[in-house]
N, C-alpha and C. Protein backbone atom coordinates (compact mmCIF):
# COMPACT_ATOMS: atom_id res chain seq x y z
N UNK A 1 -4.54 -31.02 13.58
CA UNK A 1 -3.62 -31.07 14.70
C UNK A 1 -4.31 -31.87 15.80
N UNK A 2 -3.42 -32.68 16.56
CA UNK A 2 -4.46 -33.22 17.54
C UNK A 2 -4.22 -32.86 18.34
N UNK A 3 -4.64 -33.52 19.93
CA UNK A 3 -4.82 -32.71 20.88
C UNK A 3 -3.51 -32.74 21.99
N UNK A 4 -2.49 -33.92 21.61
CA UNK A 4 -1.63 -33.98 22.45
C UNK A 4 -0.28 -32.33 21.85
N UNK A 5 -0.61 -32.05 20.28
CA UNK A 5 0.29 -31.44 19.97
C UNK A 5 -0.33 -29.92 20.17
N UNK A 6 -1.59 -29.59 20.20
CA UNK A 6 -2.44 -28.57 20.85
C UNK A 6 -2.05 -28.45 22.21
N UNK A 7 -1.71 -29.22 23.16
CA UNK A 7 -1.52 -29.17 24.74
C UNK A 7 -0.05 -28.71 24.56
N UNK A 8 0.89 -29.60 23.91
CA UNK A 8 2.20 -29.30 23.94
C UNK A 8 2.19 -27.39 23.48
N UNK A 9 1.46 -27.42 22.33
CA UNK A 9 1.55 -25.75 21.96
C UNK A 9 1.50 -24.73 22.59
N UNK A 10 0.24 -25.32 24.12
CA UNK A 10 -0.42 -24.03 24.87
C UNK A 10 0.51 -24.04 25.71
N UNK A 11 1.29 -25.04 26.21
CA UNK A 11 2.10 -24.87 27.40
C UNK A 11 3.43 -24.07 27.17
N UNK A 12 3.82 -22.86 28.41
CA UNK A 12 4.54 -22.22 28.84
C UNK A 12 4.79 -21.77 29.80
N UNK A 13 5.76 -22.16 29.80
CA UNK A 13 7.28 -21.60 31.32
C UNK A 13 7.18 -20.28 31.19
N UNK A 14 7.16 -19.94 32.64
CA UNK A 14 7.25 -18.48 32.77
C UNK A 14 8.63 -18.35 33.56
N UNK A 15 8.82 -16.78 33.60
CA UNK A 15 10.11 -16.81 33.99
C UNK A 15 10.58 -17.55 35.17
N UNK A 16 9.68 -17.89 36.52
CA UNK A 16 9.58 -18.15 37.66
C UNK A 16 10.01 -20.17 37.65
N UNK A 17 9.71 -20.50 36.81
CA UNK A 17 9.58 -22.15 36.24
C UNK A 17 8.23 -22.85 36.07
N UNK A 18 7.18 -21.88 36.57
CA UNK A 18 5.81 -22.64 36.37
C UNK A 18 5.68 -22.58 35.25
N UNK A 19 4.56 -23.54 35.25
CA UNK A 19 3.84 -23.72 33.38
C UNK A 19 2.49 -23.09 33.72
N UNK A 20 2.11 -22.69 32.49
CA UNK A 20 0.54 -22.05 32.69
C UNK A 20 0.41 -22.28 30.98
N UNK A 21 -1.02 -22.21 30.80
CA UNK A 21 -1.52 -22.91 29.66
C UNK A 21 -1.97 -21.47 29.11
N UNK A 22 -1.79 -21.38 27.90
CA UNK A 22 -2.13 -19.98 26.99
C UNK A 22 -1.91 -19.96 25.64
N UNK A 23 -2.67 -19.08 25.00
CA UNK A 23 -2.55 -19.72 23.48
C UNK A 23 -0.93 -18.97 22.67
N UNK A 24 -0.77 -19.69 22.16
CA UNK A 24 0.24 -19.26 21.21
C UNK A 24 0.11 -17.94 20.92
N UNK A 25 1.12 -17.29 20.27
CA UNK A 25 1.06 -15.64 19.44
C UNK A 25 0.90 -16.13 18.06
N UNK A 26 -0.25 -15.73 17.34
CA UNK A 26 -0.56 -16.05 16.11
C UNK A 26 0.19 -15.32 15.10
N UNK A 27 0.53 -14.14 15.17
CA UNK A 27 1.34 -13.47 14.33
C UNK A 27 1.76 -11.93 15.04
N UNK A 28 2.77 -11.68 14.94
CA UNK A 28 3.34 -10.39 15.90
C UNK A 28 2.57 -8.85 15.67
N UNK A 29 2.15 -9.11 14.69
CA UNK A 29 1.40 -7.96 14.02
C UNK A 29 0.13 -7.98 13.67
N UNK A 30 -0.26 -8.59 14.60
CA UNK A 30 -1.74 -9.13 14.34
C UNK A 30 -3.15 -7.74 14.85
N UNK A 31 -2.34 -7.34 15.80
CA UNK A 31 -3.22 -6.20 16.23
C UNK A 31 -3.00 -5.03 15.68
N UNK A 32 -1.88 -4.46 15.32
CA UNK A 32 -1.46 -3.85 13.76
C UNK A 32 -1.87 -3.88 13.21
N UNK A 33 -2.50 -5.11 12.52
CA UNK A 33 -3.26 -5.34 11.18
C UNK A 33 -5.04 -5.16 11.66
N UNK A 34 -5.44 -5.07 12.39
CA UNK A 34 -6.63 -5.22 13.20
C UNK A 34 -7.10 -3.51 13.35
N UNK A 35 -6.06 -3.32 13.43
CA UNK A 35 -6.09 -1.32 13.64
C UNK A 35 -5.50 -0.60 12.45
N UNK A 36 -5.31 -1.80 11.41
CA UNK A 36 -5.08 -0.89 10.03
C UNK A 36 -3.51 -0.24 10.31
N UNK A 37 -3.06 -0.10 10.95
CA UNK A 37 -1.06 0.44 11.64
C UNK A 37 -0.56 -0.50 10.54
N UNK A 38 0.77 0.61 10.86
CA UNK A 38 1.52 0.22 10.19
C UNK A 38 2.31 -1.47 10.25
N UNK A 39 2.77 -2.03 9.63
CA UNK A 39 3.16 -3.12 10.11
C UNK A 39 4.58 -3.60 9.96
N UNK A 40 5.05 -2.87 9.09
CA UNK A 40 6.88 -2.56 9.05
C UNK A 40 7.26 -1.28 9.54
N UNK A 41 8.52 -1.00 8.95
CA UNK A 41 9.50 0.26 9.12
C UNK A 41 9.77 1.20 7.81
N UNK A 42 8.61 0.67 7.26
CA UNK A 42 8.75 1.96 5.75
C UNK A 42 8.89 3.45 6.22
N UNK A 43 8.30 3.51 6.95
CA UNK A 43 8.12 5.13 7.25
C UNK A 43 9.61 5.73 8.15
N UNK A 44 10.45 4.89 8.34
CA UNK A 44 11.66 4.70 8.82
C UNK A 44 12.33 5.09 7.45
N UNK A 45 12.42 3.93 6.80
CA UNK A 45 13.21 3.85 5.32
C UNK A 45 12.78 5.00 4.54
N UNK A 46 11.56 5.57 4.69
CA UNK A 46 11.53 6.73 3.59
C UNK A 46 12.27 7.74 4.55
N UNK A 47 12.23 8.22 5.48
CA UNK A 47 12.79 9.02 6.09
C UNK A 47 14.42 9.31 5.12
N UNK A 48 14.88 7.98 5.95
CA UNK A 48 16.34 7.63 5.23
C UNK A 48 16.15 8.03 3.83
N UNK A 49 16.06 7.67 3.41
CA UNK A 49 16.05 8.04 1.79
C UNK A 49 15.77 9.49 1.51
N UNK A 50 15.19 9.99 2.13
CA UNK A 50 14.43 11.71 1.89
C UNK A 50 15.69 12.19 2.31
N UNK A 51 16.46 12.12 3.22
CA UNK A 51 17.61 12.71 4.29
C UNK A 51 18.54 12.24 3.42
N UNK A 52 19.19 11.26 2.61
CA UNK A 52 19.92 11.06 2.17
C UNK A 52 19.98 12.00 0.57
N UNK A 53 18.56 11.75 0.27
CA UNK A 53 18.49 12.77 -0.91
C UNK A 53 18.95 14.34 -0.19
N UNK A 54 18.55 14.75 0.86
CA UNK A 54 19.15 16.14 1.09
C UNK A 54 20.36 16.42 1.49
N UNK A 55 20.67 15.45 1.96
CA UNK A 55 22.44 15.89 1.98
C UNK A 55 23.27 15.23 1.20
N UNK A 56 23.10 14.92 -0.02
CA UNK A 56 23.72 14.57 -1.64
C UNK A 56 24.52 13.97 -2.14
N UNK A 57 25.15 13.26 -0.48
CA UNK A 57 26.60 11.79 -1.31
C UNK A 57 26.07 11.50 -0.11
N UNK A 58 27.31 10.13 -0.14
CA UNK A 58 27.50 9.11 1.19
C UNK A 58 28.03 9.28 2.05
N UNK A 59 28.89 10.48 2.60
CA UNK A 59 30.14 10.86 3.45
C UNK A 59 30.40 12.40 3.70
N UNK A 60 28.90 12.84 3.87
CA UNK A 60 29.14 14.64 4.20
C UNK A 60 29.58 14.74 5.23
N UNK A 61 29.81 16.23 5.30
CA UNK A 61 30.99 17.09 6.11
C UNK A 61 30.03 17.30 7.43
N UNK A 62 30.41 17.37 8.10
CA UNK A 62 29.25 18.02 9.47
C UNK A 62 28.62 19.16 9.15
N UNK A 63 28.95 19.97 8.51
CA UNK A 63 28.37 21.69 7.85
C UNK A 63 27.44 20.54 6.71
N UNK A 64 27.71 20.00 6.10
CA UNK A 64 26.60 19.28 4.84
C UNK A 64 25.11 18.66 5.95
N UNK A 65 26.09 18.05 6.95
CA UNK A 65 25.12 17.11 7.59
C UNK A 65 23.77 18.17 8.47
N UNK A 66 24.43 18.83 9.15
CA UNK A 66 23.95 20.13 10.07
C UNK A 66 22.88 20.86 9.06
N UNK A 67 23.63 21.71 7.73
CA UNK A 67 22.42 21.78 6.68
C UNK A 67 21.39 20.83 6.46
N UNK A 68 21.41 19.61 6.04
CA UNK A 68 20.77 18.44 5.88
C UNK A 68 19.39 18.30 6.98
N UNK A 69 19.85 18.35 8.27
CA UNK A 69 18.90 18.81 9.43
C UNK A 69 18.34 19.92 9.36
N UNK A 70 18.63 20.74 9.15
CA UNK A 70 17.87 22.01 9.02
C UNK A 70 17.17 21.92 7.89
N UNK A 71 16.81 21.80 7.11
CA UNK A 71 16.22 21.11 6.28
C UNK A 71 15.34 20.57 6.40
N UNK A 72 15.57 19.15 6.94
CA UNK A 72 14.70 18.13 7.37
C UNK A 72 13.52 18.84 8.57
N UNK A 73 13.83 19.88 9.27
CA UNK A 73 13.43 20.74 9.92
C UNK A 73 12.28 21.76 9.67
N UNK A 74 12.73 22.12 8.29
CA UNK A 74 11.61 23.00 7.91
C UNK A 74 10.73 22.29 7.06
N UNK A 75 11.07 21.12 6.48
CA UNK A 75 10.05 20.51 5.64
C UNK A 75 8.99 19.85 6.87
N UNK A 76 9.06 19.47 7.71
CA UNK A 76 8.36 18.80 9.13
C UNK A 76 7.57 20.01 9.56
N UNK A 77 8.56 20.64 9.80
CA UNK A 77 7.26 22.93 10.55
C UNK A 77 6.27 22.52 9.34
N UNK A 78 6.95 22.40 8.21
CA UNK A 78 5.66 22.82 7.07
C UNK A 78 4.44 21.60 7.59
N UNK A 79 4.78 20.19 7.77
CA UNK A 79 3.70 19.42 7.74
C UNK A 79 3.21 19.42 9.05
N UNK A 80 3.69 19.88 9.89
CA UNK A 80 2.85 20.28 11.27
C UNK A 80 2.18 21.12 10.91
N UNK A 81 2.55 22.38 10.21
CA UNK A 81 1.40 23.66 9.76
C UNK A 81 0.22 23.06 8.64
N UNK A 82 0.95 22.16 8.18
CA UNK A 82 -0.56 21.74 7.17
C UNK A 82 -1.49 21.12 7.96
N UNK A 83 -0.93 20.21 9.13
CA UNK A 83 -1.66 19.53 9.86
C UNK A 83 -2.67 20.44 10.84
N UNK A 84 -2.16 21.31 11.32
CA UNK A 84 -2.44 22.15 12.02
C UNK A 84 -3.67 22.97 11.22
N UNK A 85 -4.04 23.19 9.95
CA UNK A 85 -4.58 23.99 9.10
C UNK A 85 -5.72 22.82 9.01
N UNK A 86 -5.74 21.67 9.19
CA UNK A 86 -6.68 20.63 9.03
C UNK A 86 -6.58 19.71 7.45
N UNK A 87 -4.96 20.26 6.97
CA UNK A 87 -4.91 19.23 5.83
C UNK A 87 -3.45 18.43 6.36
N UNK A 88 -4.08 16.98 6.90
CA UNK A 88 -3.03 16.01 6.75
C UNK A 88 -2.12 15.51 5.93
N UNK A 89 -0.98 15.20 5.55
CA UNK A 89 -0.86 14.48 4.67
C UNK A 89 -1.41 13.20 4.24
N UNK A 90 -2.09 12.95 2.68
CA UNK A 90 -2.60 11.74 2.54
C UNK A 90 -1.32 10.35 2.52
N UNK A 91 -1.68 9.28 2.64
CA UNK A 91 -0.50 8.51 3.06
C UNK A 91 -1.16 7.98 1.46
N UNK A 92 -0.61 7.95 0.41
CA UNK A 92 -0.93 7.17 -0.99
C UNK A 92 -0.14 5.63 -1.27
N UNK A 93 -1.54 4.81 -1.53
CA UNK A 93 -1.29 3.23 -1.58
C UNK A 93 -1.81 3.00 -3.05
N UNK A 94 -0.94 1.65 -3.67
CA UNK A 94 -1.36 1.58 -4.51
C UNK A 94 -2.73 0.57 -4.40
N UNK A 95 -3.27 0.41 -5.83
CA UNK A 95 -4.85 -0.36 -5.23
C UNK A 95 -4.32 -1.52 -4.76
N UNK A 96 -3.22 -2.52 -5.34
CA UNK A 96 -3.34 -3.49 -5.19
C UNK A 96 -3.06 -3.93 -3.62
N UNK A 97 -2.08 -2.65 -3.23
CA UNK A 97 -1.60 -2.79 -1.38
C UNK A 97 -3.01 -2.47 -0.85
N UNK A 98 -3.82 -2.29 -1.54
CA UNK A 98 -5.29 -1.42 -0.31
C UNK A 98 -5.92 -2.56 -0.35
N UNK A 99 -5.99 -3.53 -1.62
CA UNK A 99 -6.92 -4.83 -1.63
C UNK A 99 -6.11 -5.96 -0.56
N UNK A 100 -4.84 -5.98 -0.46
CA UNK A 100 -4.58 -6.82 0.15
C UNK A 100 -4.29 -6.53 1.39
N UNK A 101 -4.19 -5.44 2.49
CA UNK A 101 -4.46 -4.58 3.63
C UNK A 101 -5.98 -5.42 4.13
N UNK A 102 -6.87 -4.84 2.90
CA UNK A 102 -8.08 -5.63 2.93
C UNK A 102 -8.42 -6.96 3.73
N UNK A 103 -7.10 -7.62 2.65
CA UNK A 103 -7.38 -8.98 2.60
C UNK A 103 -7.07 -9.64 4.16
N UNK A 104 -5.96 -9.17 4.08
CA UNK A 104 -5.01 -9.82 5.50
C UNK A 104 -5.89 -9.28 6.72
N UNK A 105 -6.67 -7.95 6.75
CA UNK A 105 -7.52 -7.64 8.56
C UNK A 105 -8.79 -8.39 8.05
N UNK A 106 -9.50 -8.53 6.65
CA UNK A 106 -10.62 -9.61 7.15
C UNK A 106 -9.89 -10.78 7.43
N UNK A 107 -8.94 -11.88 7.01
CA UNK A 107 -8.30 -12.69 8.08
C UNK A 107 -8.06 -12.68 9.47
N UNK A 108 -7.59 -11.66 9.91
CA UNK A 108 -7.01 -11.18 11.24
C UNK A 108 -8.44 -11.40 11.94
N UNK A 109 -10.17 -10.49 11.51
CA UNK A 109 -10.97 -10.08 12.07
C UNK A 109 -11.60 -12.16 12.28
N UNK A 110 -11.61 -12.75 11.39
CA UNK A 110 -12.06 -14.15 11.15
C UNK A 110 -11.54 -15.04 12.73
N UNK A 111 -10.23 -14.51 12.32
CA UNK A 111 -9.79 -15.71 13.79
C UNK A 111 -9.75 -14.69 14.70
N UNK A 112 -10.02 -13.58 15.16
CA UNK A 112 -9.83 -12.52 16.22
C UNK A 112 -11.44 -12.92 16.67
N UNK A 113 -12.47 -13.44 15.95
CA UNK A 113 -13.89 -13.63 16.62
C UNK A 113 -14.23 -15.36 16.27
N UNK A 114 -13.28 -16.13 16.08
CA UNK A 114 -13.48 -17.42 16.03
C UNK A 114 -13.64 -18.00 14.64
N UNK A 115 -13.96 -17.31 13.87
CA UNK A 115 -14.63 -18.13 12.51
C UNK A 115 -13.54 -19.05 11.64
N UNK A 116 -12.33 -18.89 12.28
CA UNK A 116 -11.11 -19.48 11.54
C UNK A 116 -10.54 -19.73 12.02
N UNK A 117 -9.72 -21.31 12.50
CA UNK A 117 -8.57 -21.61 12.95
C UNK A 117 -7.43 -21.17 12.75
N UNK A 118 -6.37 -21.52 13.73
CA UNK A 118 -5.21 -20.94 13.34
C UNK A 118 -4.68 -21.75 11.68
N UNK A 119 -4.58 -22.80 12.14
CA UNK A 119 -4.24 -23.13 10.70
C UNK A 119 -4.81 -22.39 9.12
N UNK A 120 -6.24 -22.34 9.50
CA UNK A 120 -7.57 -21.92 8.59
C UNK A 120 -6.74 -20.58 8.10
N UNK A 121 -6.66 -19.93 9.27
CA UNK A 121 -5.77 -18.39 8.96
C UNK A 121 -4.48 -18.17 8.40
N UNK A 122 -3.63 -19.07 8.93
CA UNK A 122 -2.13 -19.39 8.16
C UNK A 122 -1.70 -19.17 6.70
N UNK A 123 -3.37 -20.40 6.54
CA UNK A 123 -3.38 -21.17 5.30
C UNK A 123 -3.61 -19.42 4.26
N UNK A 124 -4.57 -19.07 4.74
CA UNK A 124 -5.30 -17.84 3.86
C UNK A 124 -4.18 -16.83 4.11
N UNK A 125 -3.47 -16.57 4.93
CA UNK A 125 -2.28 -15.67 5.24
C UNK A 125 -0.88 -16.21 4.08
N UNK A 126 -1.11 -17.14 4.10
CA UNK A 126 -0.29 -18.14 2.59
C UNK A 126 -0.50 -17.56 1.06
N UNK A 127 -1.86 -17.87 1.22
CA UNK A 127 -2.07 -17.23 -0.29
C UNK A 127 -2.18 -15.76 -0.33
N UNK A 128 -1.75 -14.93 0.51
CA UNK A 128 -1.82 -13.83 0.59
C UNK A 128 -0.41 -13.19 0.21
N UNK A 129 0.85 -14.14 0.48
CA UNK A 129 2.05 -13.88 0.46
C UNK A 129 2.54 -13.66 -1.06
N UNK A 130 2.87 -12.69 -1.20
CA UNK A 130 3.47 -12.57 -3.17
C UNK A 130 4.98 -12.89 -2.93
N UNK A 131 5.82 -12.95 -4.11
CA UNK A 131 7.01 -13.14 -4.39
C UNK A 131 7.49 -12.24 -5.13
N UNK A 132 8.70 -11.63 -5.17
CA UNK A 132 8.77 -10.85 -5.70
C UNK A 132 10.38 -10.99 -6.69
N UNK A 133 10.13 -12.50 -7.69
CA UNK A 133 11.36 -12.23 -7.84
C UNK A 133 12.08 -12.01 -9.06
């Protein structure tokens, strides 16, 4: 990259109309990945899915739905009490998501202390990407 398209990159308007020079956002989830966090909404989607398994079609009654919560209610008391007892739930990954968790925060840690350009990082954030089709 050269340096006129490096200058064009750093520059940004702030709300006011000035420009001030600052680096780009390298990836939205970059400090996520840096702190090992989560980096989607799985834990969203399993929810959904657990709740949908307890109240048993697509279109329950408010008495189905109301059960359904209560429910969802006591299975949560239980994992606060396990938590509370000093056994967390383990969060289970398969190896290949733990190697590549791996893979992507030593990237993150590379350009978070210089050793890798953005591109350098992209590039390795590239071959990191699977397909799934």
């Amino acid at each position: 990259m050269d340096i006129r398209t490096r200058k064009k990159l750093r520059k940004r308007t702030a709300s006011d109309g000035s420009v001030r020079n600052e680096e780009p956002e390298i990836w939205n989830v970059h400090e996520e990945t840096l702190a090992d966090g989560d980096r989607t909404n799985n834990l969203c989607e399993t929810w959904n899915k657990s709740f949908s398994v307890l109240v048993g079609h697509s279109h329950p009654s408010v008495l189905v739905t109301v059960e359904a919560f209560q429910g969802d209610l006591a299975v949560m008391e239980h994992v606060v009490e396990q938590d509370a007892r000093g056994q967390p739930q383990v969060k289970r990954q398969k190896r290949t998501t733990q190697q590549l968790q791996k893979r992507l925060r030593a990237l993150c840690k590379d350009r978070r202390d210089g050793r890798k350009s953005v591109a350098d990082t992209l590039r390795g954030l590239g071959h990191c990407i699977r397909f799934a089709f």
